[in-house]
C-alpha atoms as a PDB file:
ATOM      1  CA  UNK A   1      -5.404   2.194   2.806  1.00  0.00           C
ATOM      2  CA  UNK A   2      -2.348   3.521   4.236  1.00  0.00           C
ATOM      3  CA  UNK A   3      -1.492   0.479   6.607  1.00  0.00           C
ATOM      4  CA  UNK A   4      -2.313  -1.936   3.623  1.00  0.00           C
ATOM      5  CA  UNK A   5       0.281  -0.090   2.118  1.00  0.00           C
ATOM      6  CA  UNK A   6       2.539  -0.027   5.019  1.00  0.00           C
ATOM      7  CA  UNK A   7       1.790  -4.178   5.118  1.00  0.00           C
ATOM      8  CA  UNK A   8       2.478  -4.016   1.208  1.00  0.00           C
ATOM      9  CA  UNK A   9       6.215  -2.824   2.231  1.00  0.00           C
ATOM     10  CA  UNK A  10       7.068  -4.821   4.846  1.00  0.00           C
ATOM     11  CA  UNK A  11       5.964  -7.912   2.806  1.00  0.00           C
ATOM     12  CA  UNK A  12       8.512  -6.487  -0.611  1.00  0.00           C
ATOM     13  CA  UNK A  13      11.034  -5.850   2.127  1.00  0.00           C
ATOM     14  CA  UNK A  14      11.068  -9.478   3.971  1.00  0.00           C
ATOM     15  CA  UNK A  15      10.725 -11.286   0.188  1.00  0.00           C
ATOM     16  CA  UNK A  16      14.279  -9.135  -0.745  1.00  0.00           C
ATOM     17  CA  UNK A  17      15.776 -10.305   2.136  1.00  0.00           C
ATOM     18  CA  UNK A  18      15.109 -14.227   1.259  1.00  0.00           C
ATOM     19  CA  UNK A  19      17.690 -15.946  -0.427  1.00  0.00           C
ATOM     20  CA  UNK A  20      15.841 -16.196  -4.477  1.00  0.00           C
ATOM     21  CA  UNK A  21      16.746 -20.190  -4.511  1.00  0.00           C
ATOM     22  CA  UNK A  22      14.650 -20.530  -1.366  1.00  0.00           C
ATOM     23  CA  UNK A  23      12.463 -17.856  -2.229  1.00  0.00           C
ATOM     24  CA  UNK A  24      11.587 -19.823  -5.739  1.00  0.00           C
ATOM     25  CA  UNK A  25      11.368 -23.303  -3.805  1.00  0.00           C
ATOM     26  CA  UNK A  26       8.592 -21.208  -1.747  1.00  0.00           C
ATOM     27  CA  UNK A  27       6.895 -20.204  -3.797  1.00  0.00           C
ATOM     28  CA  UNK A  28       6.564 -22.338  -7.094  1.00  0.00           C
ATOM     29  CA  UNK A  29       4.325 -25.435  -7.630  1.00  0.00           C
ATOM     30  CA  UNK A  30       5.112 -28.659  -6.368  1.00  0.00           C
ATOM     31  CA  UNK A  31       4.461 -29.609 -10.350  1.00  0.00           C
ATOM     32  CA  UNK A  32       7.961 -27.789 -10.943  1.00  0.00           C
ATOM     33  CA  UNK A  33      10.165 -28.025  -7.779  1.00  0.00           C
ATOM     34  CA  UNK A  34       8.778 -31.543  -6.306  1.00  0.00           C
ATOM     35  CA  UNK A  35       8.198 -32.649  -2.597  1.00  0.00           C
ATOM     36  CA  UNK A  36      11.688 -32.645  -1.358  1.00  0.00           C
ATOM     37  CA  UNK A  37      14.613 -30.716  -0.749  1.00  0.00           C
ATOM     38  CA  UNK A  38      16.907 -32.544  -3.508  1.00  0.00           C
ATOM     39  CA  UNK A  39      14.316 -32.089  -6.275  1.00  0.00           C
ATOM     40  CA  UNK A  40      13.368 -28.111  -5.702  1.00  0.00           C
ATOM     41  CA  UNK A  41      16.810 -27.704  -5.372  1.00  0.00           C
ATOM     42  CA  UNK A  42      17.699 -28.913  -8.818  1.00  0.00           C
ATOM     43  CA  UNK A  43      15.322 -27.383 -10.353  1.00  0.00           C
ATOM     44  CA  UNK A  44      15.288 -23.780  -8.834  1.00  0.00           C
ATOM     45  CA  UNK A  45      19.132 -24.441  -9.565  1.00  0.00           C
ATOM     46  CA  UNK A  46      17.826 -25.008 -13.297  1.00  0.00           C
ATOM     47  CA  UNK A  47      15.718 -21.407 -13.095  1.00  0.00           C
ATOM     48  CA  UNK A  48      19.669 -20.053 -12.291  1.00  0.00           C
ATOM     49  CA  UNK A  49      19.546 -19.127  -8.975  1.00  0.00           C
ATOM     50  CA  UNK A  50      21.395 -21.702  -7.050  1.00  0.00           C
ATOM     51  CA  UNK A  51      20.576 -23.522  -4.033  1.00  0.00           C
ATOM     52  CA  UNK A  52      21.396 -26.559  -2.313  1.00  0.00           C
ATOM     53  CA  UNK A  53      19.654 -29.112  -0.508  1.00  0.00           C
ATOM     54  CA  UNK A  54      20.909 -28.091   2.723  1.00  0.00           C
ATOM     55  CA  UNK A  55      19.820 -24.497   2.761  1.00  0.00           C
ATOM     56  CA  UNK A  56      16.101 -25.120   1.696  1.00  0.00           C
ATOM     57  CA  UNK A  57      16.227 -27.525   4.533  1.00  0.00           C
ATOM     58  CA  UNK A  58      18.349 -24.900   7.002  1.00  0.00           C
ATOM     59  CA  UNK A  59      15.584 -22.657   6.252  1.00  0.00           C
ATOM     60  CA  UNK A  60      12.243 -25.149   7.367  1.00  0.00           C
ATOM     61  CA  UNK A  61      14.175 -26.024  10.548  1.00  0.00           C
ATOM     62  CA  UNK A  62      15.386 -22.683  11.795  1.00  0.00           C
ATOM     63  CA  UNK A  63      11.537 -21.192  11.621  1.00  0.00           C
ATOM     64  CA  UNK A  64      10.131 -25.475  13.197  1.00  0.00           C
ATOM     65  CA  UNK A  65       8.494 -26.097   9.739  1.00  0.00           C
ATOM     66  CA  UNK A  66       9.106 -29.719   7.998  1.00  0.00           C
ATOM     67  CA  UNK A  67       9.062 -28.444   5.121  1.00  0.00           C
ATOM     68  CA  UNK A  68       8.620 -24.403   3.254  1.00  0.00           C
ATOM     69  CA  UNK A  69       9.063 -26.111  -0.414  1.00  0.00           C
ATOM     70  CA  UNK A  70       6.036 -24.678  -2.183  1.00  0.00           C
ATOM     71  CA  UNK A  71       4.599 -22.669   0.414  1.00  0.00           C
ATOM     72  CA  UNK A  72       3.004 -20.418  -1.733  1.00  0.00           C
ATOM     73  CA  UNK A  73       0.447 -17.739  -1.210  1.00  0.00           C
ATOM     74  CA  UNK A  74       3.101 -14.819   0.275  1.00  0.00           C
ATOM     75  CA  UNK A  75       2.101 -15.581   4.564  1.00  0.00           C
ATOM     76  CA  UNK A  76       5.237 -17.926   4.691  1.00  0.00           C
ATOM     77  CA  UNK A  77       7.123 -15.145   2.020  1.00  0.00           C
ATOM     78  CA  UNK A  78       6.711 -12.382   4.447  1.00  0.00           C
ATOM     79  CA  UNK A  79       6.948 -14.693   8.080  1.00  0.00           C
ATOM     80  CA  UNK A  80      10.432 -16.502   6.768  1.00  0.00           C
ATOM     81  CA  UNK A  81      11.334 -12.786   5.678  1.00  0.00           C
ATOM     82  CA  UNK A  82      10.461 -11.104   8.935  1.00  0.00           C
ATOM     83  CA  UNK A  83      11.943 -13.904  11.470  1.00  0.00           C
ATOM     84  CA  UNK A  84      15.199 -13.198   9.184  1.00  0.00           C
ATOM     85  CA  UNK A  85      15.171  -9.460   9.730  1.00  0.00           C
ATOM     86  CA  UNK A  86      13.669  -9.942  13.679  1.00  0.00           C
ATOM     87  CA  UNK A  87      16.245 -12.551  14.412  1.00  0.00           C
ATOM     88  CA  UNK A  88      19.110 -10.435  13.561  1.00  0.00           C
ATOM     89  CA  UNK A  89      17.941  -7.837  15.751  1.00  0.00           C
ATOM     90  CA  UNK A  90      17.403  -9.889  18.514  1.00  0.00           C
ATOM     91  CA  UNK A  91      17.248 -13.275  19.660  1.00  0.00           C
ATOM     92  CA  UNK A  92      19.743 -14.865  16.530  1.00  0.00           C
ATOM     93  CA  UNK A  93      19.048 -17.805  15.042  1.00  0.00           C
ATOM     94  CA  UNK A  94      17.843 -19.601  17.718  1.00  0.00           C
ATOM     95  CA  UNK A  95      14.729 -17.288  18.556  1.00  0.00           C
ATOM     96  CA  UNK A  96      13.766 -17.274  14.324  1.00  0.00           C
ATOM     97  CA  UNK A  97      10.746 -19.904  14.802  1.00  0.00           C
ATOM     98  CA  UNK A  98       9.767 -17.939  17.550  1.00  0.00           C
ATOM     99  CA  UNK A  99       9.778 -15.040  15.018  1.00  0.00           C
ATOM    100  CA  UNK A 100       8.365 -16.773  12.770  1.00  0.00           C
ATOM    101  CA  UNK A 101       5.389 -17.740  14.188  1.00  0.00           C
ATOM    102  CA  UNK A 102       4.922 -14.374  16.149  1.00  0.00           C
ATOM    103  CA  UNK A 103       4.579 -13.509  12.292  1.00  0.00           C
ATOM    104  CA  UNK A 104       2.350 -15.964  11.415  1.00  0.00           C
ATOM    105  CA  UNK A 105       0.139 -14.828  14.208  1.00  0.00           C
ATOM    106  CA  UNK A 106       0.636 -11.290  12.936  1.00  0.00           C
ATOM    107  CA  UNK A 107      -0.881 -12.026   9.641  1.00  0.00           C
ATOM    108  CA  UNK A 108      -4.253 -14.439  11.129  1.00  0.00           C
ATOM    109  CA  UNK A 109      -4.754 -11.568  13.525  1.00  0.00           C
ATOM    110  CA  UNK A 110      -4.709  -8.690  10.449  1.00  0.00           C
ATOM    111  CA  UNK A 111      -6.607 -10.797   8.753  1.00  0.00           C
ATOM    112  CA  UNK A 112      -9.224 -11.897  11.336  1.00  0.00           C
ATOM    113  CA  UNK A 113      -9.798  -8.681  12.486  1.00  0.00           C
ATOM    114  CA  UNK A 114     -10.767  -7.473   8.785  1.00  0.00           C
ATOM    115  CA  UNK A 115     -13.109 -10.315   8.635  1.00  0.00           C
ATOM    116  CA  UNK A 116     -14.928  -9.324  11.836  1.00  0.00           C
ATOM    117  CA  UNK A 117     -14.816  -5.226  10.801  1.00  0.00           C
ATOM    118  CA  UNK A 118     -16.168  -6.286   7.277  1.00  0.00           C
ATOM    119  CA  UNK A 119     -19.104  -8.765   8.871  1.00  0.00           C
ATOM    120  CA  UNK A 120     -19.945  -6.164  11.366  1.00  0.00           C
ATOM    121  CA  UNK A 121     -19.959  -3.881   8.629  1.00  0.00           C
ATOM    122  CA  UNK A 122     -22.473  -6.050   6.125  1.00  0.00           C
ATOM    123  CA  UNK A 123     -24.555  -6.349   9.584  1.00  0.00           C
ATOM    124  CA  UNK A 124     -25.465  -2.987   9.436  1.00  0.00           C
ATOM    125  CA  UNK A 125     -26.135  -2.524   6.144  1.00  0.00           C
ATOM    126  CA  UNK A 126     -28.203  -6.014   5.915  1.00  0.00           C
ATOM    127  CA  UNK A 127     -30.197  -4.703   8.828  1.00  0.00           C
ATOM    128  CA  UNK A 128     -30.923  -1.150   7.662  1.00  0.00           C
ATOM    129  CA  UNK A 129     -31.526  -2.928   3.576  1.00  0.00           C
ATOM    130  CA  UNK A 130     -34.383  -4.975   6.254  1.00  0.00           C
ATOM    131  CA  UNK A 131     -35.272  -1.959   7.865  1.00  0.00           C
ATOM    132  CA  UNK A 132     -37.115  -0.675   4.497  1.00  0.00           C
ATOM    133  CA  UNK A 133     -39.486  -3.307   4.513  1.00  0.00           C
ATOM    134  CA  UNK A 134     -39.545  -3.736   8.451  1.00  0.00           C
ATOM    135  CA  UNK A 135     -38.517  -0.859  10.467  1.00  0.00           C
ATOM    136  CA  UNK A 136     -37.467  -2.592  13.374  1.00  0.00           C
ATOM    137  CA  UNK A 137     -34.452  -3.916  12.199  1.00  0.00           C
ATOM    138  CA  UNK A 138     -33.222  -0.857  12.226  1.00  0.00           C
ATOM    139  CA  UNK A 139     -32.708  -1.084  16.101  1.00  0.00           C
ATOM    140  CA  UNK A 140     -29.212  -1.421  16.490  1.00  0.00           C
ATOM    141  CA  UNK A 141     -28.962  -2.693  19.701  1.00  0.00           C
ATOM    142  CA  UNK A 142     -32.299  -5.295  19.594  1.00  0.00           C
ATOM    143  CA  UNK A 143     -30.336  -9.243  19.616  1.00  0.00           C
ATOM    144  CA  UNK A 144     -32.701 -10.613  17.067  1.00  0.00           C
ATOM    145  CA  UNK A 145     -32.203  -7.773  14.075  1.00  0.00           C
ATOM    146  CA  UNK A 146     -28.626  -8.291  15.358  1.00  0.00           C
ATOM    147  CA  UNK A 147     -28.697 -12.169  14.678  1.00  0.00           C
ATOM    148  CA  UNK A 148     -30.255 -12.123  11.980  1.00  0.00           C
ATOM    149  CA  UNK A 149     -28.204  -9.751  10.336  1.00  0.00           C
ATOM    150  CA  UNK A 150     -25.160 -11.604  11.739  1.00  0.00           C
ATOM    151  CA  UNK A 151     -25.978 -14.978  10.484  1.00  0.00           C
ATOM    152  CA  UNK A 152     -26.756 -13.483   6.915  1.00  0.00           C
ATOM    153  CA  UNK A 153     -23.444 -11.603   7.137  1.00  0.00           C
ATOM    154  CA  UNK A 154     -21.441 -14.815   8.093  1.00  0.00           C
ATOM    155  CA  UNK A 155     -23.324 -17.112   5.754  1.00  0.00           C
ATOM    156  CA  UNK A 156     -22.557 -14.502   2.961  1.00  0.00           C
ATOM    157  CA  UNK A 157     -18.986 -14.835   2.880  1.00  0.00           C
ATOM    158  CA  UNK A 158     -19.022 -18.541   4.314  1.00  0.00           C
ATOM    159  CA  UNK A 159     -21.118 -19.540   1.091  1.00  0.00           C
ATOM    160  CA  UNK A 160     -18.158 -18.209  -0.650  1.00  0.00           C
ATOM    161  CA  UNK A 161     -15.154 -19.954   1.556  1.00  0.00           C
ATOM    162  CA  UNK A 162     -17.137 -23.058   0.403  1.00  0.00           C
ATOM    163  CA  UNK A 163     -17.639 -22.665  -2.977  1.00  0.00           C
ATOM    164  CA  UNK A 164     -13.704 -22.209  -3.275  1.00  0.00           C
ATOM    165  CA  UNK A 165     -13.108 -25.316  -1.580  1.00  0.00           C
ATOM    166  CA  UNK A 166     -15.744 -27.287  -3.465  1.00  0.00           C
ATOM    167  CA  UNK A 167     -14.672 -25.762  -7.013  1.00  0.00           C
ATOM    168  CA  UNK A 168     -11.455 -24.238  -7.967  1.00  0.00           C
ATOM    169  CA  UNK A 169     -12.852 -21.460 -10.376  1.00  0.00           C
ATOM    170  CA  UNK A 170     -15.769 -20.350  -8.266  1.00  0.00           C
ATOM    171  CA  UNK A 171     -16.675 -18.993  -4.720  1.00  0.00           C
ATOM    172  CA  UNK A 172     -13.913 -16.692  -3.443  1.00  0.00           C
ATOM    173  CA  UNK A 173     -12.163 -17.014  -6.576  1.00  0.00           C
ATOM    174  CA  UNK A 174     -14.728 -15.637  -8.590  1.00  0.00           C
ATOM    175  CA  UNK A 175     -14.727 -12.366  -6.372  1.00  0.00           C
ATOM    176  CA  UNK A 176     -11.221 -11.853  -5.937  1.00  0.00           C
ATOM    177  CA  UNK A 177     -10.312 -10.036  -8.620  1.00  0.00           C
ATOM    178  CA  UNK A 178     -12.790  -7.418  -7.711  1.00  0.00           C
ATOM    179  CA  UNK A 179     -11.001  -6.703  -4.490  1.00  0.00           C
ATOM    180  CA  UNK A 180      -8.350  -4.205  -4.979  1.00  0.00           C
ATOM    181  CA  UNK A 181     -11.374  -2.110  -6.624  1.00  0.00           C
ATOM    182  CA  UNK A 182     -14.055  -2.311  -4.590  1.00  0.00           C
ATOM    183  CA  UNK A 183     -11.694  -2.149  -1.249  1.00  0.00           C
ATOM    184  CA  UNK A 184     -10.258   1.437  -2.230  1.00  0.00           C
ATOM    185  CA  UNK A 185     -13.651   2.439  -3.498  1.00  0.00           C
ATOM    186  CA  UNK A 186     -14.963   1.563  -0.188  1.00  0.00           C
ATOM    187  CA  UNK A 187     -12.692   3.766   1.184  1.00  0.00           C
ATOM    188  CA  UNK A 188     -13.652   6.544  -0.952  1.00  0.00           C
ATOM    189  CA  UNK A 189     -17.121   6.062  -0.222  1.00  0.00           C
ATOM    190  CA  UNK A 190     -16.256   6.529   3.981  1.00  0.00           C
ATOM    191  CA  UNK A 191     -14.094   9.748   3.054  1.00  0.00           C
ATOM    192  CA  UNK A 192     -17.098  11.314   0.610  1.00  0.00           C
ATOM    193  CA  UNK A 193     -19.474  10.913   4.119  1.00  0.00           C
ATOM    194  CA  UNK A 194     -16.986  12.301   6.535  1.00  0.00           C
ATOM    195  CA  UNK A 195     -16.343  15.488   4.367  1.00  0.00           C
ATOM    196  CA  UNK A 196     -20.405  15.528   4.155  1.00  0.00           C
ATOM    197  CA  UNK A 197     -19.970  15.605   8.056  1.00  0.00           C
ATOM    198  CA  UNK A 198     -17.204  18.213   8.182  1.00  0.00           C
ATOM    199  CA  UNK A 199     -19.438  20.622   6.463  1.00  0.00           C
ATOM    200  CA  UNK A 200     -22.831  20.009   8.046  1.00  0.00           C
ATOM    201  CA  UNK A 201     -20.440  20.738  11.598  1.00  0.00           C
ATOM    202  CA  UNK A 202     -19.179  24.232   9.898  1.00  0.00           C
ATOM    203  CA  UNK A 203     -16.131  22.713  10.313  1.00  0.00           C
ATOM    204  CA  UNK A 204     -15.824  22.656   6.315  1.00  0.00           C
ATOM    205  CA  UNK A 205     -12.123  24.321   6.642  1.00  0.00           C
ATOM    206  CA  UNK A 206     -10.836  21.159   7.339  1.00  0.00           C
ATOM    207  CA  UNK A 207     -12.853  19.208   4.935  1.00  0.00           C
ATOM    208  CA  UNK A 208      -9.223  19.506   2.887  1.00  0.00           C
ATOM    209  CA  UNK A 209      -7.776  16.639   5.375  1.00  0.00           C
ATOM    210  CA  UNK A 210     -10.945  14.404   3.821  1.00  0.00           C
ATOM    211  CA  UNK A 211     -10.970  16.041   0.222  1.00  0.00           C
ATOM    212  CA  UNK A 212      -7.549  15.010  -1.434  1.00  0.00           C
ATOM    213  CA  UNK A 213      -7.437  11.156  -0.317  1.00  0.00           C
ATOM    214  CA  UNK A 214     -11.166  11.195  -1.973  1.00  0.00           C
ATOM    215  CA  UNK A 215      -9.942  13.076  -4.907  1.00  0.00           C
ATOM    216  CA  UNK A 216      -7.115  10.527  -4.990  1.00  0.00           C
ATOM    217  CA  UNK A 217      -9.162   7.396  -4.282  1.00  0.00           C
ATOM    218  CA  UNK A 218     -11.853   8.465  -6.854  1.00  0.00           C
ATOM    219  CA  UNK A 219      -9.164   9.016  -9.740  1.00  0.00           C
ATOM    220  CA  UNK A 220      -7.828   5.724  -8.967  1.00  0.00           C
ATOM    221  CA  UNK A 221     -10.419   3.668  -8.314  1.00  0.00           C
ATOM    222  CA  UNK A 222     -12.871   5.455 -11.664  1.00  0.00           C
ATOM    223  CA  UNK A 223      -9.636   4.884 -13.349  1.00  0.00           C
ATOM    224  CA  UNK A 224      -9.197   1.151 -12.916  1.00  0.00           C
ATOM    225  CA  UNK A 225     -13.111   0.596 -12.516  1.00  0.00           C
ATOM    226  CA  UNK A 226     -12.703   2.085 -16.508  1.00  0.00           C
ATOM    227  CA  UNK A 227      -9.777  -0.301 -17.564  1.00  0.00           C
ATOM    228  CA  UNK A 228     -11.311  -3.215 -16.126  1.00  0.00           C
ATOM    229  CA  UNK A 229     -14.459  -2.824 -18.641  1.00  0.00           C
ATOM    230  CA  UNK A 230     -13.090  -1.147 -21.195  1.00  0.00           C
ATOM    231  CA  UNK A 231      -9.634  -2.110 -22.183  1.00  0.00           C
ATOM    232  CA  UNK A 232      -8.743  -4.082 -25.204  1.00  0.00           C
ATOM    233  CA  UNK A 233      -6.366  -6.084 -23.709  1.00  0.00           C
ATOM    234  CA  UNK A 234      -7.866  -9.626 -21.897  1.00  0.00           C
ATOM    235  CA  UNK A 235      -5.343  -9.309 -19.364  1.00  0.00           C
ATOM    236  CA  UNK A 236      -6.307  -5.988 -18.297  1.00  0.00           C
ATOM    237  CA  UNK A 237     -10.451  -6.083 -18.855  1.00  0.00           C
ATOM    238  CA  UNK A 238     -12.890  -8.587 -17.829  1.00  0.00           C
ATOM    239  CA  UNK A 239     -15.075  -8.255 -21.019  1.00  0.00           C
ATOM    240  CA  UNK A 240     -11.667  -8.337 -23.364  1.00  0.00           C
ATOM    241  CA  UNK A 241     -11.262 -11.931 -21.325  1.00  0.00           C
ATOM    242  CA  UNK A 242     -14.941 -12.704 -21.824  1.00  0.00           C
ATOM    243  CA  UNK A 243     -14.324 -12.196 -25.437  1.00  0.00           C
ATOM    244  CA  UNK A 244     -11.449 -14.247 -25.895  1.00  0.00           C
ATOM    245  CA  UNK A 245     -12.317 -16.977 -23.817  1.00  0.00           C
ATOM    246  CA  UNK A 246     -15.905 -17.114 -26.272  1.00  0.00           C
ATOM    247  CA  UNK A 247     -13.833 -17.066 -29.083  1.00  0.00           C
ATOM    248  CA  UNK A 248     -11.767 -20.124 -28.208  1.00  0.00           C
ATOM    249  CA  UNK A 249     -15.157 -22.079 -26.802  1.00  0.00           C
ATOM    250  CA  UNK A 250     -16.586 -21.308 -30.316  1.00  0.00           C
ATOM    251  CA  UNK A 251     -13.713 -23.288 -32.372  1.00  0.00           C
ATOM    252  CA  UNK A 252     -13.538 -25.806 -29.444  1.00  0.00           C
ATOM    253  CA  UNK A 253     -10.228 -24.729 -28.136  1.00  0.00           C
ATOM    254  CA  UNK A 254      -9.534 -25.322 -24.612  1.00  0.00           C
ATOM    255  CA  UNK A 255      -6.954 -22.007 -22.825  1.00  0.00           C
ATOM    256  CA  UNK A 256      -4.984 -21.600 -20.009  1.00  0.00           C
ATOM    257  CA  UNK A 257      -5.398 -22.179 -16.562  1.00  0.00           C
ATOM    258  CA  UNK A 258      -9.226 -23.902 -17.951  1.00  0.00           C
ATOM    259  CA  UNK A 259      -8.141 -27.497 -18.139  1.00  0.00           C
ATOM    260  CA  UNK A 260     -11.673 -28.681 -19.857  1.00  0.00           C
ATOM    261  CA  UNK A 261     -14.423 -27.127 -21.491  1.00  0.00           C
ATOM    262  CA  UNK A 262     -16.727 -26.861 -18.752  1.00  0.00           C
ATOM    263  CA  UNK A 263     -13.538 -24.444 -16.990  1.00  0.00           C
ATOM    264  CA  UNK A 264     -13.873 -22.385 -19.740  1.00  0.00           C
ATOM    265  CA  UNK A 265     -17.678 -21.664 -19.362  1.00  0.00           C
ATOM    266  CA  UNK A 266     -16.891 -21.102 -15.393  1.00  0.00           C
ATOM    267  CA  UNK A 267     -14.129 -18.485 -16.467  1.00  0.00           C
ATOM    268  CA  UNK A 268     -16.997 -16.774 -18.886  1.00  0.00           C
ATOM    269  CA  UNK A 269     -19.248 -16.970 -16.711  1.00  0.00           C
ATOM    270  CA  UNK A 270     -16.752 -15.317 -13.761  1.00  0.00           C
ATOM    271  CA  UNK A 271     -15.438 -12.634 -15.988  1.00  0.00           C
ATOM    272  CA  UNK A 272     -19.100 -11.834 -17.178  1.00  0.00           C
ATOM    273  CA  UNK A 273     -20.428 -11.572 -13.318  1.00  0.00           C
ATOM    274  CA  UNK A 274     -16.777  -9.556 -12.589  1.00  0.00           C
ATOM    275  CA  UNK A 275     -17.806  -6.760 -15.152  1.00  0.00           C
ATOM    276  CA  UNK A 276     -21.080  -6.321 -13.873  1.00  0.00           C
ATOM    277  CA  UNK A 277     -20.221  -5.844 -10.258  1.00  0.00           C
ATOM    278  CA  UNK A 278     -17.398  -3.376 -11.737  1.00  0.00           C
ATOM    279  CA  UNK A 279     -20.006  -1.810 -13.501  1.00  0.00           C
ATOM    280  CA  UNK A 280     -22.402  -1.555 -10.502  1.00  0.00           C
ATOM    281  CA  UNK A 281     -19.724  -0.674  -8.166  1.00  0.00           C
ATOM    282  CA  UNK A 282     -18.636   2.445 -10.477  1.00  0.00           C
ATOM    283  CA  UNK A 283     -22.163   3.670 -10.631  1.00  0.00           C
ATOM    284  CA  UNK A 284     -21.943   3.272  -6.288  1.00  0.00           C
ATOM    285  CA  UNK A 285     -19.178   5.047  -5.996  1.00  0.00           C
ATOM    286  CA  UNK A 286     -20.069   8.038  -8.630  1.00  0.00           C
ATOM    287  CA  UNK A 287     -23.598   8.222  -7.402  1.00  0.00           C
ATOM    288  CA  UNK A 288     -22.323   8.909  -3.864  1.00  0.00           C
ATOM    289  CA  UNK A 289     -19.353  11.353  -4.794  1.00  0.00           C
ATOM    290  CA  UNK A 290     -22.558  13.714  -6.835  1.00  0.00           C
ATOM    291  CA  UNK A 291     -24.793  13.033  -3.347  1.00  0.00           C
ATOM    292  CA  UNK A 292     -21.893  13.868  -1.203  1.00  0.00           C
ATOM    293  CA  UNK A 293     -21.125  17.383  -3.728  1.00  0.00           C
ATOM    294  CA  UNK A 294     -25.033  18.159  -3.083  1.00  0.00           C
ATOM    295  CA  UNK A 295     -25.001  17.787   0.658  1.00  0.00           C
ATOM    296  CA  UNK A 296     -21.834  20.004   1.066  1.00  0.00           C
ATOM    297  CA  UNK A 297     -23.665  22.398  -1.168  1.00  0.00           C
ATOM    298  CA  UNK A 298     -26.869  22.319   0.922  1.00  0.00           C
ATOM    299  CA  UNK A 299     -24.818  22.094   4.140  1.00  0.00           C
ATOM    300  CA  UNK A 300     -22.774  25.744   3.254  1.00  0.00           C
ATOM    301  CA  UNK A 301     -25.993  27.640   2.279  1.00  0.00           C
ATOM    302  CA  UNK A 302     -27.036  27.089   5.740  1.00  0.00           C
ATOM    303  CA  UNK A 303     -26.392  29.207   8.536  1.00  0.00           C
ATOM    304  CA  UNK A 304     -25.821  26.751  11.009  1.00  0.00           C
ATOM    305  CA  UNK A 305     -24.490  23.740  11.741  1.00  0.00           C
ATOM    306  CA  UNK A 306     -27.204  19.892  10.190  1.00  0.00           C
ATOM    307  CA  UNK A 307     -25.514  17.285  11.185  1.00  0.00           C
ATOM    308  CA  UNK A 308     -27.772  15.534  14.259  1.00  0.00           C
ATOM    309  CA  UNK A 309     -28.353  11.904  15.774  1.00  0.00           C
ATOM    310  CA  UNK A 310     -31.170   9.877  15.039  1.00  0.00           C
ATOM    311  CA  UNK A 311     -33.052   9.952  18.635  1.00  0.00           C
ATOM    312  CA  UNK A 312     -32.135   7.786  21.316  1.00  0.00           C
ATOM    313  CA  UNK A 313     -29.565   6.280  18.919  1.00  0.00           C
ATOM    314  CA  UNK A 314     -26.870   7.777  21.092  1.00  0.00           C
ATOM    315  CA  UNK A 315     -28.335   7.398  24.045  1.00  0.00           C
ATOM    316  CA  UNK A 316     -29.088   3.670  23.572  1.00  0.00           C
ATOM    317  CA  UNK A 317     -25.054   3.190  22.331  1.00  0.00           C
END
């Protein structure tokens, strides 16, 4: 959480060091600015924050791009805005595409390496869900509970890299809103176990380090969980959007960003499926937060330390 946050700055921080007329030429649709320098530059100019031709161009060839009009999606944002900041320190303009794509690199490592965290992650967890029905799975280190729980890992989240490409309002895009949530409840969940841990080792005087950033996580994360079900307004809740977007399919009125009628059933549908993992997910994360309350309990009415390995799990790792 904290070095998303830390990420979070630096990519505010190299955006407010872009010049807003190329900053706008970045990052709006090719529907508004065009395909060329001359046309985003007329009407980013139009927006009121003046550019010319020239600097939108200045800009692609100092970092070796062709072209950074409509670039959006904030990885060119924050690589233009940190080859500006690195340059200055060192190198000039003459070393900013080499900062720029030492950025660019930056961001498909970060991201990579959450990919292969989160799939190693689902591996365990699809191979201990196995283990209930067949206990061998549970073997970490065995290669074919390990492939097996690999492959349904990977063709988990490929499924939904595909069903983005294939259709615009499903796959990734049906999940994403879910991710700010279910990320920092994720995080809760790992704090709830290692205060669990901290008391079961009698070490429960420095379950504090653990207890406020789950006290903080759990506020915030309950919080939103709450507002995304419950609000009234459709920007805010997914069942406030569900409402309003079954309103306008009953009098046959077709609303923004749907562009037909069979959008607007895939936005139903999305915000429907959206609530109920919000739902499911808030039930998660309270469920553990009472479990992890009971085992601290249990763990202090002891008179020694609980917490053990499963055998030969350490040995084996």
């Amino acid at each position: 959480m904290l070095a998303e946050s830390m990420v979070a700055i630096m990519a505010l921080i190299s955006a407010s060091v872009i010049d807003p007329g190329v900053y706008f030429a970045m990052n709006s649709p090719a529907a508004v600015v065009g395909k060329d320098a001359a046309s985003a530059s007329k009407a980013v100019t139009a927006l009121g924050f003046a550019v010319s031709p020239a600097t939108i161009d200045g800009v692609a060839t100092a970092v070796g791009e062709k072209t950074v009009i409509s670039r959006a999606g904030g990885a060119p944002t924050l690589a233009v805005g940190m080859a500006q900041i690195f340059s200055q320190v060192l190198g000039g303009r003459a070393l900013m595409a080499f900062w720029y794509h030492f950025a660019i690199l930056f961001e498909a490592l970060f991201i990579l390496t959450a990919v292969d965290a989160g799939t190693r992650a689902c591996r365990f967890m699809v191979q201990d869900l196995i283990g209930l029905a067949a206990p061998s799975f549970r073997n970490a280190t065995g290669p074919v509970p390990a492939l097996v729980g690999t492959g349904l890992s990977v063709a988990g989240w490929g499924l939904m890299l595909y069903q983005g490409v294939t259709d615009p309002l499903g796959g990734v895009n049906t999940l994403w809103p879910l991710f700010g949530i279910s990320n920092q409840m994720l995080a809760a969940i790992a704090l709830i176990l290692a205060t669990v841990v901290l008391f079961r080792m009698k070490q429960q005087r420095y379950a504090w380090v653990t207890l406020l950033p789950t006290a903080w996580l759990l506020i915030c994360t309950i919080s939103a969980g709450a507002l995304k079900l419950f609000s009234s307004d459709p920007k805010v809740s997914f069942l406030a959007h569900a409402a309003k977007m079954q309103a306008a399919i009953a009098k046959g009125t077709v609303v923004a960003p749907a562009k037909s009628m069979a959008e607007m059933q895939a936005i139903l549908f999305n915000d429907r499926i959206d609530a109920a993992l919000t739902a499911l997910f808030l039930l998660l994360v309270i469920a553990m937060a009472l479990l992890g309350l009971r085992a601290c309990l249990g763990a202090l009415r002891l008179t020694r330390p609980s917490v053990h390995e499963i055998p030969g799990t350490l040995a084996q790792a």
